[in-house]
Protein backbone atom coordinates (compact mmCIF):
# COMPACT_ATOMS: atom_id res chain seq x y z
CA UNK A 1 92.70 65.12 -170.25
CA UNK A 2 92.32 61.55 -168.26
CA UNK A 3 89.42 59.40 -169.52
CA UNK A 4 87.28 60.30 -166.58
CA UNK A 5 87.27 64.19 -167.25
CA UNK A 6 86.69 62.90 -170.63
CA UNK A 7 83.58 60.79 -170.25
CA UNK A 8 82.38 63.78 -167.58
CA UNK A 9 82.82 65.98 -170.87
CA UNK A 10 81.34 64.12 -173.16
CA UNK A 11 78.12 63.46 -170.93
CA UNK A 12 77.62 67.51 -170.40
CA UNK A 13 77.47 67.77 -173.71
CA UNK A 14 75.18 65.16 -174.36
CA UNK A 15 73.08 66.58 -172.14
CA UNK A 16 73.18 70.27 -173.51
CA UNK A 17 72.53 68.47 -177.03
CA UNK A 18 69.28 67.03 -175.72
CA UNK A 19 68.35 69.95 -174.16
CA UNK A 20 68.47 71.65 -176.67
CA UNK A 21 66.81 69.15 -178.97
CA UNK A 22 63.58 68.95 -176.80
CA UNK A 23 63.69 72.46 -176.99
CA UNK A 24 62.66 73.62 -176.96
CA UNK A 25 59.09 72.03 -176.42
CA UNK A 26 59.35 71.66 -173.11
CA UNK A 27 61.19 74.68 -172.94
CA UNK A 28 58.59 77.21 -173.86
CA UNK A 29 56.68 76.43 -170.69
CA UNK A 30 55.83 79.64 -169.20
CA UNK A 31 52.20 78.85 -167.11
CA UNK A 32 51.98 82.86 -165.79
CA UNK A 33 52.80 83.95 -169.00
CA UNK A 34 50.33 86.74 -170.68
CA UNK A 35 48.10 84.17 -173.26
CA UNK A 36 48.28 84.99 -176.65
CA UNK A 37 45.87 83.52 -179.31
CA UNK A 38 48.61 83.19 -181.79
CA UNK A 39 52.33 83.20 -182.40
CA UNK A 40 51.12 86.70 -185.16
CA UNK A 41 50.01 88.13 -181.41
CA UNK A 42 53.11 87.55 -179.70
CA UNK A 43 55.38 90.35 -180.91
CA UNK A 44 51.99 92.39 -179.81
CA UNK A 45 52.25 90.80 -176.52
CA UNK A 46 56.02 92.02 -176.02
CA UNK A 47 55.41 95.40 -176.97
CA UNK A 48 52.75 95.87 -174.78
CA UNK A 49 54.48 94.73 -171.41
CA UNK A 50 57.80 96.95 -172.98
CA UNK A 51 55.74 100.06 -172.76
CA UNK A 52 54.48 98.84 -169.43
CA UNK A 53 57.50 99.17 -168.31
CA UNK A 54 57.64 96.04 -166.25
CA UNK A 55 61.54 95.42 -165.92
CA UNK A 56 62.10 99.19 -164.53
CA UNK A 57 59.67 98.70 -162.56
CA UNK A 58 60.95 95.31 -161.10
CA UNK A 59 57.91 93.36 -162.10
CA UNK A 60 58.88 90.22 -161.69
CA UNK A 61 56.37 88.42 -163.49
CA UNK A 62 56.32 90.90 -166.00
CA UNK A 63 59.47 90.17 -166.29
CA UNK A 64 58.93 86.69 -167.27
CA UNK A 65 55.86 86.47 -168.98
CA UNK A 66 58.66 88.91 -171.46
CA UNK A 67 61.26 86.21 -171.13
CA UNK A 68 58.77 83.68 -172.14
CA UNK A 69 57.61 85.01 -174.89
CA UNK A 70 60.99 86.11 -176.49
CA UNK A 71 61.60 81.95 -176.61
CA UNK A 72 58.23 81.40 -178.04
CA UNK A 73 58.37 84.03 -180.75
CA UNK A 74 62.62 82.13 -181.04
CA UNK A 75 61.02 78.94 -181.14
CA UNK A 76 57.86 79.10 -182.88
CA UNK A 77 57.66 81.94 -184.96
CA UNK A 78 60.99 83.29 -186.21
CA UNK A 79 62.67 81.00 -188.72
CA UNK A 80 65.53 83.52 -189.89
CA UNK A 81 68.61 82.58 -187.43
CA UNK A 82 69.20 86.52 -187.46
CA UNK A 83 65.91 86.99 -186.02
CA UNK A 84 65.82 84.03 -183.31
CA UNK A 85 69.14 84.69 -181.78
CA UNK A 86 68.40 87.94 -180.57
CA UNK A 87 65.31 87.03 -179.31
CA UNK A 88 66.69 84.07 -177.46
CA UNK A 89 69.34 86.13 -175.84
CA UNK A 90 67.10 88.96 -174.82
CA UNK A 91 65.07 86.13 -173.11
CA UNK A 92 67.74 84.72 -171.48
CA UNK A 93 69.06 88.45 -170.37
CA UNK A 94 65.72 89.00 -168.90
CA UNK A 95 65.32 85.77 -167.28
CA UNK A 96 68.41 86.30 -165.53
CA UNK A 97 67.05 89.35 -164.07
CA UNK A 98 64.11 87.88 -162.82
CA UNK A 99 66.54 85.34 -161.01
CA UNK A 100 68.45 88.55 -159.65
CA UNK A 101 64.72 89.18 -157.84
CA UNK A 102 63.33 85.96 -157.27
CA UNK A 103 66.00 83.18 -157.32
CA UNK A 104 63.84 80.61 -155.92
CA UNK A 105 61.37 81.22 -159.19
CA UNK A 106 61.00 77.53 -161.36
CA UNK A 107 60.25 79.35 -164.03
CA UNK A 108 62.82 82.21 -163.86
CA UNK A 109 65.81 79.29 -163.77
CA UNK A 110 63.89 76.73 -166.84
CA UNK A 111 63.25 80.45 -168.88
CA UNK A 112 66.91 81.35 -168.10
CA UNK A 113 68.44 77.64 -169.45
CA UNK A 114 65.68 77.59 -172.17
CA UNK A 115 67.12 81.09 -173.81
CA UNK A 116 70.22 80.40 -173.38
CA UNK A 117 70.30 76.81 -174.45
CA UNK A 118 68.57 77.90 -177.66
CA UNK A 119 70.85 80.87 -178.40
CA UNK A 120 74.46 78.96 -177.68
CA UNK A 121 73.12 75.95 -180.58
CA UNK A 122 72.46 78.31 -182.78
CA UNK A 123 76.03 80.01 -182.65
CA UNK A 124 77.57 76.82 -182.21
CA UNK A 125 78.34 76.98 -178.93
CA UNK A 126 77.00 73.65 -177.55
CA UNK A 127 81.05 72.87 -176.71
CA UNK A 128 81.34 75.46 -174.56
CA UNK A 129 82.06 74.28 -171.15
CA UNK A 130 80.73 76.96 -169.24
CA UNK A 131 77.40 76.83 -171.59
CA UNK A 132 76.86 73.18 -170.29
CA UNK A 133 77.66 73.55 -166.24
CA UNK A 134 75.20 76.84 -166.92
CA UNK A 135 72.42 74.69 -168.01
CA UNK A 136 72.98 72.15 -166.26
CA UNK A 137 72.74 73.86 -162.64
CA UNK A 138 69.59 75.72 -164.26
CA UNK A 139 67.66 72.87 -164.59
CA UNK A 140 68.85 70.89 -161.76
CA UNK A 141 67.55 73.96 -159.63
CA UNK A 142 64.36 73.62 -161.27
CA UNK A 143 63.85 70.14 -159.61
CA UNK A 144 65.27 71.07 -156.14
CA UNK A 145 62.75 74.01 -156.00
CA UNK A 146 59.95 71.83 -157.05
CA UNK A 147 59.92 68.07 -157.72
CA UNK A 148 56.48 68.04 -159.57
CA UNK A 149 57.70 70.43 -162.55
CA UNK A 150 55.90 68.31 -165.35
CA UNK A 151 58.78 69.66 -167.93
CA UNK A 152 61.61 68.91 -165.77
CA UNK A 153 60.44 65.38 -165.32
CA UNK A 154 60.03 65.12 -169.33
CA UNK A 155 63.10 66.56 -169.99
CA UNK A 156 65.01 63.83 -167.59
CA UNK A 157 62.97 61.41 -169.26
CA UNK A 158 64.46 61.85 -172.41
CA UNK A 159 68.05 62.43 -171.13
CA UNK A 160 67.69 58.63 -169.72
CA UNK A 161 66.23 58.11 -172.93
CA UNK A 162 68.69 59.18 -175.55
CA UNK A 163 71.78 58.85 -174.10
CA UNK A 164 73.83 55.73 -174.38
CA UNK A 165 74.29 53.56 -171.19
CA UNK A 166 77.69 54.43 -170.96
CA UNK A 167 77.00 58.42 -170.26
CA UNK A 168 73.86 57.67 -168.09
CA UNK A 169 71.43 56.11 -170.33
CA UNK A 170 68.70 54.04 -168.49
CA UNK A 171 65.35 52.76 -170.09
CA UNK A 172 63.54 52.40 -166.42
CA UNK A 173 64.38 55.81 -164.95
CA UNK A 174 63.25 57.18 -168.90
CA UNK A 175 59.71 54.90 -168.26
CA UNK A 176 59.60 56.87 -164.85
CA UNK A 177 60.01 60.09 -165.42
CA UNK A 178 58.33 60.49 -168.95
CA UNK A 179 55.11 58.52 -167.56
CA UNK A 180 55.55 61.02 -164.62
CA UNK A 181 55.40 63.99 -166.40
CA UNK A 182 51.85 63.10 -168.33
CA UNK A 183 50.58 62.09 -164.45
CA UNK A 184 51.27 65.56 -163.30
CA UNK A 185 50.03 67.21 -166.26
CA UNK A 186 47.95 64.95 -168.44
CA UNK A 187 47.35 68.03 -171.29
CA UNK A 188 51.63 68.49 -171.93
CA UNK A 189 51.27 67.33 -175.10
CA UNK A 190 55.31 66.96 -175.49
CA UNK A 191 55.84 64.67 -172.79
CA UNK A 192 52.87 62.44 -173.57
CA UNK A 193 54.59 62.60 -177.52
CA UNK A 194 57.54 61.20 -176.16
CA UNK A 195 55.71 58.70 -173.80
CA UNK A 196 54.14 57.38 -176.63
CA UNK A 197 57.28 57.17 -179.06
CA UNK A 198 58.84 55.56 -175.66
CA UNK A 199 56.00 53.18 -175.68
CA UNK A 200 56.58 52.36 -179.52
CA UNK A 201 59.90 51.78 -179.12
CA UNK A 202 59.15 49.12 -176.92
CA UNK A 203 56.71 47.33 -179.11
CA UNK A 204 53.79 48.46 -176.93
CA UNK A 205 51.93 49.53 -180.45
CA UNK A 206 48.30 49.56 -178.58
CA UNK A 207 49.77 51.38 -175.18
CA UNK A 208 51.36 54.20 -177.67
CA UNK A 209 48.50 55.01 -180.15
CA UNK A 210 46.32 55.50 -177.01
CA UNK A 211 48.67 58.46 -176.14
CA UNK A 212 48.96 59.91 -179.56
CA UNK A 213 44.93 59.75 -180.05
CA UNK A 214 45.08 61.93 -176.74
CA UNK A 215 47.43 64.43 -177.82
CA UNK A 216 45.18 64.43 -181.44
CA UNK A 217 42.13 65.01 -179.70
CA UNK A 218 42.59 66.90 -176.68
CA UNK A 219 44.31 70.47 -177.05
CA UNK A 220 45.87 72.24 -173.92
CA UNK A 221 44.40 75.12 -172.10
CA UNK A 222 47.11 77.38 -173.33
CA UNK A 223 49.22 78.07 -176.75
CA UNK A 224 46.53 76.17 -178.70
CA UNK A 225 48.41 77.52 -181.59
CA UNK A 226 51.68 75.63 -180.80
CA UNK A 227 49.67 72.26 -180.91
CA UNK A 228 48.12 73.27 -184.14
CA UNK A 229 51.00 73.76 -185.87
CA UNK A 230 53.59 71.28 -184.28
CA UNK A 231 52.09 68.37 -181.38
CA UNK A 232 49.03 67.41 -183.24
CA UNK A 233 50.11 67.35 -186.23
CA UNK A 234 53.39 64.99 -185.08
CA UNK A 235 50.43 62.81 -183.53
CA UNK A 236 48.93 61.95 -186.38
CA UNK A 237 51.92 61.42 -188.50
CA UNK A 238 52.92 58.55 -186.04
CA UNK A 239 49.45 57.58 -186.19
CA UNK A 240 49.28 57.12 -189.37
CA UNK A 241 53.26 55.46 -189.43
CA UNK A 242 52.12 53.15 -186.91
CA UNK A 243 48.93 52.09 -188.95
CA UNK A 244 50.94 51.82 -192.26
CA UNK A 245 53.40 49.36 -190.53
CA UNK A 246 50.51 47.08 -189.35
CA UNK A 247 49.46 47.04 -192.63
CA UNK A 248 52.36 46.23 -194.58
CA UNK A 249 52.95 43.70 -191.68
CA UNK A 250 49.91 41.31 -192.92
């Protein structure tokens, strides 16, 4: 293998790492999805659109709202790998069907990568070629079909974030997209996390704690449970990190 098919390997699976890292927060995005109160009312949820019958019927966004909630009950509710795995790959399954019906659907292609994504880490199959050129012309898709997608711009935020300059790192495009994604939707309480941290990072201590007391104090619209349990909560920890370091700093 010559160093350039090398370096192209090594920076897809960079990328599938941090995909899958962010995970899948900006991953379990599904906006038409049916609203559950809780992640105890989500295996409720799936049962009830199963005996709907939505995918022989060729509901589409039945379809989905299933596919979405197989990665949130993956992702936020299963802890047992036994457990997640299946769900993941049932979402995934699904999601590719509602691609099969509606290929130019943003959510059908970030649902399909999201499932998938999570499944493959958890066999450890983040190597696999094929995995990362799957993901990776999932998402890209997402942004051809619509260049506003609040998670898509996150998600390429942190990729210019994390990786290293030599596999496509870049501190300005990661300022642009991240402080893009809280623009287009100010209550994604993932990307503003990660603007914040991004802020930090940079020493801009006021400019961060600004958009952590946000994400503290002002809950999203939907999955009010998932910021409960996980955003808030991550808030304040930094919060409180960021106020213990100014202390121990006089």
């Amino acid at each position: 293998m010559n160093w350039k098919l090398s370096q192209k390997f090594l920076f897809d699976c960079a990328c599938l790492l941090l995909l899958l890292a962010w995970g899948m927060a900006e991953l379990v995005l599904a906006q038409d999805r049916v609203m559950a109160n809780g992640p105890e009312d989500l295996e409720r949820e799936v049962r009830l659109l199963v005996n709907e019958k939505v995918e022989e019927l060729g509901d589409v966004d039945g379809i989905l709202n299933l596919a979405s909630l197989y990665l949130d009950l993956g992702y936020g509710f299963y802890s047992d790998p036994s457990q997640k795995i299946p769900a993941f790959k049932e979402g995934a399954r699904l999601a590719k069907k509602g691609l099969v019906l509606r290929e130019d659907s943003v959510l059908a292609h970030f649902l399909y990568a999201a499932n998938l994504g999570s499944a493959a880490e958890l066999e450890g199959m983040v190597a696999s070629v094929f995995i990362v050129q799957e993901l990776k012309r999932h998402v890209q898709r997402v942004l051809e079909l619509d260049g506003t997608y609040a998670p898509a711009h996150h998600m390429l935020g942190r990729m210019y974030e994390e990786l290293p300059w030599f596999l496509g790192g870049d501190q300005s495009a990661a300022r642009e997209h991240l402080s893009q994604a809280v623009k287009l939707n100010p209550l994604y309480a993932p990307a503003r996390l990660d603007w914040a941290r991004w802020l930090l990072k940079q020493g801009q201590r006021e400019e961060a704690r600004r958009e952590l007391r946000i994400v503290r104090d002002q809950p999203p619209l939907d999955k009010k449970w998932l910021w409960d349990r996980k955003y808030r909560p991550e808030a304040m920890a930094l919060l409180h990190r960021i106020a213990s370091e100014e202390g121990s700093a006089q």
